[in-house]
N, C-alpha and C. Protein backbone atom coordinates (compact mmCIF):
# COMPACT_ATOMS: atom_id res chain seq x y z
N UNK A 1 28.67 13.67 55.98
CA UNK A 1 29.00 13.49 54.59
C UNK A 1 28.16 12.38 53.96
N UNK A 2 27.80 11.40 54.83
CA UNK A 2 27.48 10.16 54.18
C UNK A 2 26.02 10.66 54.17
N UNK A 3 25.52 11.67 54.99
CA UNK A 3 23.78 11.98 54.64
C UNK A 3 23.81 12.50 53.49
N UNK A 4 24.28 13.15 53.30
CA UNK A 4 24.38 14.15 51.37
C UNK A 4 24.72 13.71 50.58
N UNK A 5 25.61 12.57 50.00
CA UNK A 5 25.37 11.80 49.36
C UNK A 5 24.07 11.21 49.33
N UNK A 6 23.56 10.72 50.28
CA UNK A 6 21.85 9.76 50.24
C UNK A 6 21.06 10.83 49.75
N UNK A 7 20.51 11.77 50.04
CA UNK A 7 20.22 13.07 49.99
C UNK A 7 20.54 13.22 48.36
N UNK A 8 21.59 13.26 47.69
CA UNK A 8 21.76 13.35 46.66
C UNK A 8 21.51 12.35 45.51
N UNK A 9 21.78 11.43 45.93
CA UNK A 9 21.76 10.02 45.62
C UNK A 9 19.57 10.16 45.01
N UNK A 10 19.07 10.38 45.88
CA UNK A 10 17.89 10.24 46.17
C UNK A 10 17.52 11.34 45.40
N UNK A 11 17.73 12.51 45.36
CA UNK A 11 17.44 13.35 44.26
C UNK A 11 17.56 12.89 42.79
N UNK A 12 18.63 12.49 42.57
CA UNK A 12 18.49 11.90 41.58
C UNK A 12 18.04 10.56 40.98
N UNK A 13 17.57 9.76 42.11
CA UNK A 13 16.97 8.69 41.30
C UNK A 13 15.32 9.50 41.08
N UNK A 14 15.24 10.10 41.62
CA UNK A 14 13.72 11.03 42.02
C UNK A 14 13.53 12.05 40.44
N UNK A 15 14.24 12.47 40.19
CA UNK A 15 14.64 13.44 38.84
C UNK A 15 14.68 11.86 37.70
N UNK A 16 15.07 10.97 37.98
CA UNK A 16 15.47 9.87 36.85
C UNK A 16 14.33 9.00 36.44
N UNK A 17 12.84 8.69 37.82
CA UNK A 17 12.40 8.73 37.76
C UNK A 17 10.94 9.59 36.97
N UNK A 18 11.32 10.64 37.40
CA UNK A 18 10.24 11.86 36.85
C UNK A 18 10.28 11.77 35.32
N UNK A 19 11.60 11.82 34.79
CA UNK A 19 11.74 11.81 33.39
C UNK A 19 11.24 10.74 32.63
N UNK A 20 11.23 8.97 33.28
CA UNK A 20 11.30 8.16 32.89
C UNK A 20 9.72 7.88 32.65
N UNK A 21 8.81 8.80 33.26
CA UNK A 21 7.46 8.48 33.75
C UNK A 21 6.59 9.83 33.09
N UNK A 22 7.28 10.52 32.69
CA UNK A 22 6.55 11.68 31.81
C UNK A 22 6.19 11.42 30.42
N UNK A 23 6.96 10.26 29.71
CA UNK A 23 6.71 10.19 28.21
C UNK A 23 5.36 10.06 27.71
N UNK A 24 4.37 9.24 28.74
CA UNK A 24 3.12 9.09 28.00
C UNK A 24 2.01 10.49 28.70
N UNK A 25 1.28 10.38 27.92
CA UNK A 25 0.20 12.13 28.25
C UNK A 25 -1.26 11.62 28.50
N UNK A 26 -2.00 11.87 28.91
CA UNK A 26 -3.47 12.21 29.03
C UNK A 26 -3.64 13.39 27.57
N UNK A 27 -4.66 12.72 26.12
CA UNK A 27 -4.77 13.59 25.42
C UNK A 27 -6.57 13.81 25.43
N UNK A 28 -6.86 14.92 26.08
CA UNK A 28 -8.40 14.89 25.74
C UNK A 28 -8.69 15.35 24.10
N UNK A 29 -9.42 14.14 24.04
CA UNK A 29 -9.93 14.33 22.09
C UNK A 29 -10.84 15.65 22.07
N UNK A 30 -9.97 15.95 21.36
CA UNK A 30 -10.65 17.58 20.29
C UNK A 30 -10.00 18.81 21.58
N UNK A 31 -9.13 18.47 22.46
CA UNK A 31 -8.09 19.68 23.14
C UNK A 31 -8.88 19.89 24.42
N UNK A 32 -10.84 19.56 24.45
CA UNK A 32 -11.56 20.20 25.52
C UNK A 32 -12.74 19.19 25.65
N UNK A 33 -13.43 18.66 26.59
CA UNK A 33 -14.14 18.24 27.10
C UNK A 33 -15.47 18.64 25.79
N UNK A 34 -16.44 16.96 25.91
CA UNK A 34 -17.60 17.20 25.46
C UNK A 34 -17.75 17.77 23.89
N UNK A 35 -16.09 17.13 23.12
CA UNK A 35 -15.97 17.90 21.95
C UNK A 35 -16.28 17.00 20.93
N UNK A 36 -16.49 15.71 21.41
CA UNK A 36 -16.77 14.65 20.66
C UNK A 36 -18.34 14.40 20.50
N UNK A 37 -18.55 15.39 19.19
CA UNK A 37 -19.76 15.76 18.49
C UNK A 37 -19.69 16.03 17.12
N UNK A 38 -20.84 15.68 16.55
CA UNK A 38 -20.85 16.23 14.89
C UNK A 38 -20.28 17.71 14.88
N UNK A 39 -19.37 17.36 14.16
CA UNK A 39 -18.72 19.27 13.55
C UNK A 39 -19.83 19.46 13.17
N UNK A 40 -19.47 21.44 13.21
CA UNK A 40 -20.10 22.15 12.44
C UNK A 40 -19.76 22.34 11.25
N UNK A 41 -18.52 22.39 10.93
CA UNK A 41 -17.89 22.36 10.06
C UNK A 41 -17.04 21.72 9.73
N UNK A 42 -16.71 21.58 8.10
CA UNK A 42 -15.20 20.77 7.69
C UNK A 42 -13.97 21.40 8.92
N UNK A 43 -13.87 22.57 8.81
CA UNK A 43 -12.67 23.31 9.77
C UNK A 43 -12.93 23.21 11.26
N UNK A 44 -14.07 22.48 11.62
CA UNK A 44 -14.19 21.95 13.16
C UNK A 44 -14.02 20.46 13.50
N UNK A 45 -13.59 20.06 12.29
CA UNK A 45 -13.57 18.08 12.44
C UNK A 45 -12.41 18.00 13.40
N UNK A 46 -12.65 17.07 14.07
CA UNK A 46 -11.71 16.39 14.70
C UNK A 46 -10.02 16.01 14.16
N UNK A 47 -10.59 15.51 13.09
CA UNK A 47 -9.27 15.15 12.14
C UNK A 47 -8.59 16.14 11.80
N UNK A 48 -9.16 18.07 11.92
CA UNK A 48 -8.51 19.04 11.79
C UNK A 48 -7.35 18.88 13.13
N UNK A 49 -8.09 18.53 14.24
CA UNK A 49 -7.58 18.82 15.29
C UNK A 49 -6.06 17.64 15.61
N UNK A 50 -6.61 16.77 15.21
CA UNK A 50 -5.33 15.40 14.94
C UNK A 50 -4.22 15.56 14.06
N UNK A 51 -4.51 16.47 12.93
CA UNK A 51 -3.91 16.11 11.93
C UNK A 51 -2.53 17.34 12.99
N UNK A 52 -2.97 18.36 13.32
CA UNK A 52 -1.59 19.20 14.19
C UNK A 52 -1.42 18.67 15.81
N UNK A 53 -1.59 17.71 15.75
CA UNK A 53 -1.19 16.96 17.52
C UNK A 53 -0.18 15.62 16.94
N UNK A 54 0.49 15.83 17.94
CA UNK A 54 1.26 14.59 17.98
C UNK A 54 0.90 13.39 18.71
N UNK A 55 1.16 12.24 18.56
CA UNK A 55 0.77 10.46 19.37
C UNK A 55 1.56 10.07 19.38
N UNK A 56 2.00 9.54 20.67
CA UNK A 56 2.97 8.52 21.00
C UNK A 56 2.61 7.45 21.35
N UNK A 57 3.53 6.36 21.11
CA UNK A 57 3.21 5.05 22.08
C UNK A 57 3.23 5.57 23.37
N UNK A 58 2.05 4.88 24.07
CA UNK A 58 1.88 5.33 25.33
C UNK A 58 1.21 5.99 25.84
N UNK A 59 1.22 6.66 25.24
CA UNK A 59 -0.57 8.14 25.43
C UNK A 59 -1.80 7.78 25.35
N UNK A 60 -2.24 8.67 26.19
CA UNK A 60 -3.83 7.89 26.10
C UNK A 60 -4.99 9.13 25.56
N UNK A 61 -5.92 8.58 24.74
CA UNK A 61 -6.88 9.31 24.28
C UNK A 61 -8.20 9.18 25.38
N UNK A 62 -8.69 10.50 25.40
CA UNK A 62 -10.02 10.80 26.93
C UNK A 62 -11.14 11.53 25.99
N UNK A 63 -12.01 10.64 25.25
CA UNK A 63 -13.11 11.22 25.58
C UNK A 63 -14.18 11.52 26.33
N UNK A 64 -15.56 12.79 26.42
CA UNK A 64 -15.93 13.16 27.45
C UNK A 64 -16.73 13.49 26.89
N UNK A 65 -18.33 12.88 26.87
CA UNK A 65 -19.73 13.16 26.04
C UNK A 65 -20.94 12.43 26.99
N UNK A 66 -21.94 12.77 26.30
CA UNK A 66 -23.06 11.84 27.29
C UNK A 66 -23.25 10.42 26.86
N UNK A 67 -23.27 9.53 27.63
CA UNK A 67 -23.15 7.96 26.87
C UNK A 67 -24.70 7.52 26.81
N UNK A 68 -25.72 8.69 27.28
CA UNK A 68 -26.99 8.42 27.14
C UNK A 68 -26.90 8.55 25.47
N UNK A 69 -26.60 9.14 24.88
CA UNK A 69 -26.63 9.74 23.40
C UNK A 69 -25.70 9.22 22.12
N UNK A 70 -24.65 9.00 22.67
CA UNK A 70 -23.48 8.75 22.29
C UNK A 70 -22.51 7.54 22.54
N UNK A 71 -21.65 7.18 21.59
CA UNK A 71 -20.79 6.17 22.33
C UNK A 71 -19.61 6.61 21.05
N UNK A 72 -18.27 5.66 21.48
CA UNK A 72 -17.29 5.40 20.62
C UNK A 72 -17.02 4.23 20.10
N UNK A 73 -16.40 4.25 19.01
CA UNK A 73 -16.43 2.88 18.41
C UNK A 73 -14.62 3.01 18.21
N UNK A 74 -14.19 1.97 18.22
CA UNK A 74 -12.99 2.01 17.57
C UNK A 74 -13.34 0.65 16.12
N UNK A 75 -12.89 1.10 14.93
CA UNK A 75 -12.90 0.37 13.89
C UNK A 75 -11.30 0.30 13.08
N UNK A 76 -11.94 -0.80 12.08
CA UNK A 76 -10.60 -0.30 11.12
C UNK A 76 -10.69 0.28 9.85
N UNK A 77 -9.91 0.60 9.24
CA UNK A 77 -10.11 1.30 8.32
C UNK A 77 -10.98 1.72 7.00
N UNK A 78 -11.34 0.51 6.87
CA UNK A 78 -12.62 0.42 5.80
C UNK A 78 -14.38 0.60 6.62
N UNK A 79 -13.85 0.21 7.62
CA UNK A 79 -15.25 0.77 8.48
C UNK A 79 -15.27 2.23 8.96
N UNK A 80 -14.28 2.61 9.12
CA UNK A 80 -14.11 4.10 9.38
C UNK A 80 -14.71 4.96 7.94
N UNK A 81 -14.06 4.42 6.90
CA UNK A 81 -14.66 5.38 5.36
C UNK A 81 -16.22 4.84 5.48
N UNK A 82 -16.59 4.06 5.69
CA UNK A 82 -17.59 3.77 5.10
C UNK A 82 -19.05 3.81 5.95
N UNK A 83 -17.97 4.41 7.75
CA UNK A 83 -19.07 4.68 8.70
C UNK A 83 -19.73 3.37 8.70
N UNK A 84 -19.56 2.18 9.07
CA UNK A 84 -20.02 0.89 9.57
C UNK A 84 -19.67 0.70 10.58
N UNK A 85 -20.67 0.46 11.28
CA UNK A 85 -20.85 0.67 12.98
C UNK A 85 -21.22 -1.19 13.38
N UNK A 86 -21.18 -2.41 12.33
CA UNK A 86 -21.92 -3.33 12.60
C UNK A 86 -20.65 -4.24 13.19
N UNK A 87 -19.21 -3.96 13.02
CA UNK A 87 -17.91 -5.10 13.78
C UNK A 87 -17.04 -4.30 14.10
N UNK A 88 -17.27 -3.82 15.11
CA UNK A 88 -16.57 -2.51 15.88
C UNK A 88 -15.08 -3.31 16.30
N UNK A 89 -13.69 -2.53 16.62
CA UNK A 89 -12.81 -3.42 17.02
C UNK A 89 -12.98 -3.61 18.64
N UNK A 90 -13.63 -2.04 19.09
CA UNK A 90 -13.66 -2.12 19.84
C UNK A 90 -15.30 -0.93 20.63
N UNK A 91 -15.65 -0.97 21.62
CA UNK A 91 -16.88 -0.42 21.64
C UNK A 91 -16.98 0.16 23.57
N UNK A 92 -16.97 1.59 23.15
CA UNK A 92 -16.96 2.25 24.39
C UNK A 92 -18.34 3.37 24.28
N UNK A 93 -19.12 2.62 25.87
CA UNK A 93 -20.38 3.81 26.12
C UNK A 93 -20.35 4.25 27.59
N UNK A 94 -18.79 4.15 28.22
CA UNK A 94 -18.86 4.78 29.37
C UNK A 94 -19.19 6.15 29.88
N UNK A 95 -19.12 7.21 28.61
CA UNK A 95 -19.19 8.62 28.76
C UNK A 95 -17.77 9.25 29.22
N UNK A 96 -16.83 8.51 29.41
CA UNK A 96 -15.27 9.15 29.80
C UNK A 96 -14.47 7.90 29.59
N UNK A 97 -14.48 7.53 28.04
CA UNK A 97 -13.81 7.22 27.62
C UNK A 97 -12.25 7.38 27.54
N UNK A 98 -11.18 6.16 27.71
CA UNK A 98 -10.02 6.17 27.82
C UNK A 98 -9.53 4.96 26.44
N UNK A 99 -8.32 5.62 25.93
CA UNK A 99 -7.74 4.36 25.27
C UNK A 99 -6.46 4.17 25.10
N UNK A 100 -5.57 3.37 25.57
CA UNK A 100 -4.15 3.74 25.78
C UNK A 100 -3.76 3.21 24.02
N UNK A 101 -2.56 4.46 23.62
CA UNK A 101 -2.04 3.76 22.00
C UNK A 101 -1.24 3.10 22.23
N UNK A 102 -1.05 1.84 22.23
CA UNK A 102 -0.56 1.36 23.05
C UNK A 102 1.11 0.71 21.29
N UNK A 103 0.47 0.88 19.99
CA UNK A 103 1.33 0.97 19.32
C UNK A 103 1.52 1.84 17.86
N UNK A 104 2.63 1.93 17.13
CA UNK A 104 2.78 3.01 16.11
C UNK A 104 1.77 2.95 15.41
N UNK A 105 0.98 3.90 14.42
CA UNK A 105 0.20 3.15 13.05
C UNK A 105 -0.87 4.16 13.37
N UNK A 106 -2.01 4.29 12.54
CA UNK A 106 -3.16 4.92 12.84
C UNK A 106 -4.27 4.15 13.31
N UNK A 107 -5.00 4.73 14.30
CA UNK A 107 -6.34 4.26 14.76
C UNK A 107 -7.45 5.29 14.88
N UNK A 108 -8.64 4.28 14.43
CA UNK A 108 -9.47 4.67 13.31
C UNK A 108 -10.64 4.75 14.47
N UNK A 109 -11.52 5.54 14.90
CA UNK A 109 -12.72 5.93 15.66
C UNK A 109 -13.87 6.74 14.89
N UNK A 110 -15.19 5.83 15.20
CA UNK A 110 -15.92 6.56 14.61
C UNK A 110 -16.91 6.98 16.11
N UNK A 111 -18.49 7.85 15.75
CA UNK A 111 -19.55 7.37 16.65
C UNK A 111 -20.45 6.46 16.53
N UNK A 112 -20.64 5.78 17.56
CA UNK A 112 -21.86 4.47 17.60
C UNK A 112 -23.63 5.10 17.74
N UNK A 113 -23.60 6.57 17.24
CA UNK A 113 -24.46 6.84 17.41
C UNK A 113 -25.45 7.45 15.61
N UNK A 114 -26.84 7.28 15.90
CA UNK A 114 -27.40 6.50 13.97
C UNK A 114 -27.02 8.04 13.64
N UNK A 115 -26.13 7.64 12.50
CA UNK A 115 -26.17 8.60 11.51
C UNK A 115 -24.90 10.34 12.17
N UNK A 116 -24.30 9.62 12.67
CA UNK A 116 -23.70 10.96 13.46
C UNK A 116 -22.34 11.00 12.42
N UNK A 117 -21.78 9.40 12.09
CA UNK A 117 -20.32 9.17 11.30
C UNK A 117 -20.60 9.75 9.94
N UNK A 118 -22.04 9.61 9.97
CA UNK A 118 -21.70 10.07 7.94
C UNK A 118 -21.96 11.61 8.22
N UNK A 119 -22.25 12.33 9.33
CA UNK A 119 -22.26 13.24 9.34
C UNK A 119 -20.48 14.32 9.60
N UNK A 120 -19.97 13.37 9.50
CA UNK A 120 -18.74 13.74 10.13
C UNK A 120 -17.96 13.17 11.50
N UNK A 121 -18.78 12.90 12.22
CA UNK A 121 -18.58 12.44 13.87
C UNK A 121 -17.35 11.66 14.16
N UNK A 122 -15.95 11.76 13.72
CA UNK A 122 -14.93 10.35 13.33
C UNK A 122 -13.79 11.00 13.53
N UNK A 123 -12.64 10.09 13.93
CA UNK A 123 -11.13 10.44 14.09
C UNK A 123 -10.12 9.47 13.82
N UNK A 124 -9.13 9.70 13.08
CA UNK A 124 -7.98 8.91 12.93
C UNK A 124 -7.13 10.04 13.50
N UNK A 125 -6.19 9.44 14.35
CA UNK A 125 -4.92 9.41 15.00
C UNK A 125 -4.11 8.67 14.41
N UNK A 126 -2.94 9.46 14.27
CA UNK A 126 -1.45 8.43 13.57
C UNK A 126 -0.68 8.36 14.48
N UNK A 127 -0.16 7.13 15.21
CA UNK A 127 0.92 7.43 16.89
C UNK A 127 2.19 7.25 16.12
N UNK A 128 2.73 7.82 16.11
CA UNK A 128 4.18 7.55 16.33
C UNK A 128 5.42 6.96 17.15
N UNK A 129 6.24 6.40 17.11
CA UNK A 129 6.85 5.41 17.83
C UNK A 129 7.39 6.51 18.80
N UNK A 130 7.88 5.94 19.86
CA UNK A 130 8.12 6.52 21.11
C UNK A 130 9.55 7.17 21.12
N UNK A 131 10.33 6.77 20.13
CA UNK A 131 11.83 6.78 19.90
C UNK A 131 11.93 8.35 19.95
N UNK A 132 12.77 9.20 19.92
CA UNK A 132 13.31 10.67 19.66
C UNK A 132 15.03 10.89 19.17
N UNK A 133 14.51 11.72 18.42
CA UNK A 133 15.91 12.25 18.01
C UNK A 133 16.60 13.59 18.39
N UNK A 134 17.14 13.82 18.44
CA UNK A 134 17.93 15.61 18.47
C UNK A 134 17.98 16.41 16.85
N UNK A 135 17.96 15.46 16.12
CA UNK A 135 17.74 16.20 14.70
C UNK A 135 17.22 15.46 13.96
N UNK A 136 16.77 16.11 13.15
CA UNK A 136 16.10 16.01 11.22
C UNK A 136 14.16 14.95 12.18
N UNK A 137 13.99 15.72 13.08
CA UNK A 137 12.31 15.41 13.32
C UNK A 137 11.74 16.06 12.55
N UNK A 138 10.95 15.43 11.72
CA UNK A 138 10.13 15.81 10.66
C UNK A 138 8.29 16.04 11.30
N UNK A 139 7.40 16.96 10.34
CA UNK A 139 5.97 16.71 11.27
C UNK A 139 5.31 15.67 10.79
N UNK A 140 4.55 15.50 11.48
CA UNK A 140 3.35 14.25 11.24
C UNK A 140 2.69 14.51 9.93
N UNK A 141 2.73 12.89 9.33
CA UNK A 141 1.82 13.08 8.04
C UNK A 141 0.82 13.11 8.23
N UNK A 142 0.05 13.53 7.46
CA UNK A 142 -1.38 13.53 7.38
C UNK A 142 -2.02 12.02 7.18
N UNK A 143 -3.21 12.26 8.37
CA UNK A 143 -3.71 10.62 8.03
C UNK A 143 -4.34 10.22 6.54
N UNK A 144 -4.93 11.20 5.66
CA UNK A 144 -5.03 10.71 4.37
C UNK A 144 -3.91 10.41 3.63
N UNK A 145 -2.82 10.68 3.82
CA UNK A 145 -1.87 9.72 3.13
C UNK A 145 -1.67 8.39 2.91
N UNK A 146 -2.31 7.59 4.49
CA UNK A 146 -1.70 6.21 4.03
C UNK A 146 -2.64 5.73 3.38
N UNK A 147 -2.35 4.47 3.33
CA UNK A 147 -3.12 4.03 2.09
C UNK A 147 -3.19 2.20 2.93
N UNK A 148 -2.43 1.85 3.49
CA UNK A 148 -2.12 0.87 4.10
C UNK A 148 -1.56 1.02 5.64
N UNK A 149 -0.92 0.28 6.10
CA UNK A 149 -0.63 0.20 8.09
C UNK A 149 0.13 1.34 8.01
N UNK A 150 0.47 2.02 9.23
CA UNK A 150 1.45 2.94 9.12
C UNK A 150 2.77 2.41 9.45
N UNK A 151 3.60 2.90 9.24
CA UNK A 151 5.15 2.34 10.21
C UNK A 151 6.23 3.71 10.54
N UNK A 152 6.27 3.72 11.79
CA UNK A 152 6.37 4.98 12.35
C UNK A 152 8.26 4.51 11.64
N UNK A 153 8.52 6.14 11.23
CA UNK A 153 10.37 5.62 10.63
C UNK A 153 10.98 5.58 12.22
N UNK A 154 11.90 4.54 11.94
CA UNK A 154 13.11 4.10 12.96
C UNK A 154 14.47 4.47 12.40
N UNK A 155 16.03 4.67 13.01
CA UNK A 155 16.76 4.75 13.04
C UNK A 155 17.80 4.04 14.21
N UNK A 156 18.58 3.31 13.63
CA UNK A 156 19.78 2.71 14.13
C UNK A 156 20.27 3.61 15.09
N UNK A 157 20.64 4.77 14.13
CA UNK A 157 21.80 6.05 14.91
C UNK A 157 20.98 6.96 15.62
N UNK A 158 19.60 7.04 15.63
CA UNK A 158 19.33 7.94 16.82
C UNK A 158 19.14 7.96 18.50
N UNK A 159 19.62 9.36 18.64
CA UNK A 159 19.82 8.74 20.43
C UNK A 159 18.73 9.09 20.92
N UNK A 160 18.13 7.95 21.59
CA UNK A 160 16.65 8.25 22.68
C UNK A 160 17.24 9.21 23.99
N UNK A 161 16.54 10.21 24.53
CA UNK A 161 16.75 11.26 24.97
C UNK A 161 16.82 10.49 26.71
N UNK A 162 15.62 9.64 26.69
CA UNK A 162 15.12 9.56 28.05
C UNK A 162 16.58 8.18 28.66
N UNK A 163 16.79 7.07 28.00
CA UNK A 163 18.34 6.78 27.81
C UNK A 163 19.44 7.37 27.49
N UNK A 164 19.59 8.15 27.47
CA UNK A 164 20.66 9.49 27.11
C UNK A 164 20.60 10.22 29.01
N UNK A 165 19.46 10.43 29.38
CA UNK A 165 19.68 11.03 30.70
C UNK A 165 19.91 10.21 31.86
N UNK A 166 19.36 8.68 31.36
CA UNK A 166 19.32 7.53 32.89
C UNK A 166 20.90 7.48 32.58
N UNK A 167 21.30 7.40 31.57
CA UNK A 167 22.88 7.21 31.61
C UNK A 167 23.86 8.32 32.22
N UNK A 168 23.45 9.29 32.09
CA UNK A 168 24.19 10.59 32.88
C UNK A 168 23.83 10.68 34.10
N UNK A 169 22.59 10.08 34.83
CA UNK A 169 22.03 9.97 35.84
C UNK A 169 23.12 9.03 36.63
N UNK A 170 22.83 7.96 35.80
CA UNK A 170 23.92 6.83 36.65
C UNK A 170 25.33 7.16 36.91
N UNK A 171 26.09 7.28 35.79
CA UNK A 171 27.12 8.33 35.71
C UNK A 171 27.20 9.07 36.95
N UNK A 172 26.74 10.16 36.98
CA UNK A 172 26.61 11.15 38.28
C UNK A 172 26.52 9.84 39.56
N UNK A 173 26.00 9.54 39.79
CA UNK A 173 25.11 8.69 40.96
C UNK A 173 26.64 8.30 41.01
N UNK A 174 27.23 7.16 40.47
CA UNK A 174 28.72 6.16 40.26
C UNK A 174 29.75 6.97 40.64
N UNK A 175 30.12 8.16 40.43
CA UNK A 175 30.62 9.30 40.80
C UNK A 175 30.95 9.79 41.85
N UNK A 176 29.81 9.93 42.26
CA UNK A 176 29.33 10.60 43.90
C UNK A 176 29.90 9.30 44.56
N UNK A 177 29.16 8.30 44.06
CA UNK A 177 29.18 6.96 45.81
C UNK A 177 30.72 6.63 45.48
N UNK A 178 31.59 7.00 44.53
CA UNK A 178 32.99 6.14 44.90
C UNK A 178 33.80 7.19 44.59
């Protein structure tokens, strides 16, 4: 008796675990490898591709290009419109680029390569806070909306899902051992 409990016990910290460790994603920019290139078109920009993906705190963005040719820049916002490549926030020429979002708001990427940003070559991502609800989730705005920082909406009364299950987890677990 006392093995199946452990046995059980252990399943579920294993399941409580899994859940607790799935929230953040690997997102490769533009859905596929080597996509981080001048569009061909307005309807091939990147920002097409952002504007229907979701960001969380926590997720990480993977680009995948030649860093002989190419690089990434992370900027802020007035360097992003204006394609100024000269006070980067941040500056990646590894060729497999990683960047964890590490908070809510939009971040602004252009290329460090001459003349590729005014050609189009650029991405804003809007992350959204990590929180979840069971109702009234609305979709992502469009990054031309803001105008200033973003602030992902919060709620008092909504229940986070992944605390909603460690608590039924424990529950169960408290259960079983007494």
């Amino acid at each position: 008796m006392a093995s199946r409990k452990a046995a059980l016990l252990s399943s579920i910290l294993i399941v409580s675990l899994f859940v607790t460790f799935t929230e953040a994603r690997d997102i490769m920019v533009g859905g596929k490898n080597h996509s981080w290139k001048i569009p061909s078109s307005e309807s091939d920009s990147l920002n097409k591709w952002a504007e229907a993906s979701r960001f969380r705190v926590g997720d990480t963005l993977v680009w995948t290009y030649d860093p002989q040719n190419d690089s990434v820049l992370q900027v802020i916002k007035k360097d992003y419109e204006t394609c100024n490549t000269s006070s980067p926030v941040a500056t990646y020429r590894d060729g497999n680029t990683k960047v964890k979002l590490e908070k809510p708001g939009p971040y602004y990427f252009i290329s460090g390569a001459d003349g590729h940003c005014e050609q189009g070559q650029k991405l804003v991502t809007v992350v959204m806070s990590t929180r979840r609800q069971f109702i009234g989730i609305s979709p992502a705005p469009s990054p031309v909306e803001f105008e200033g920082p973003a602030v992902a909406p919060t709620s008092t009364g909504g229940v986070n899902l992944r605390g909603s299950l460690g608590l039924v987890f424990g529950v169960l677990t408290g259960m079983i051992l007494f």
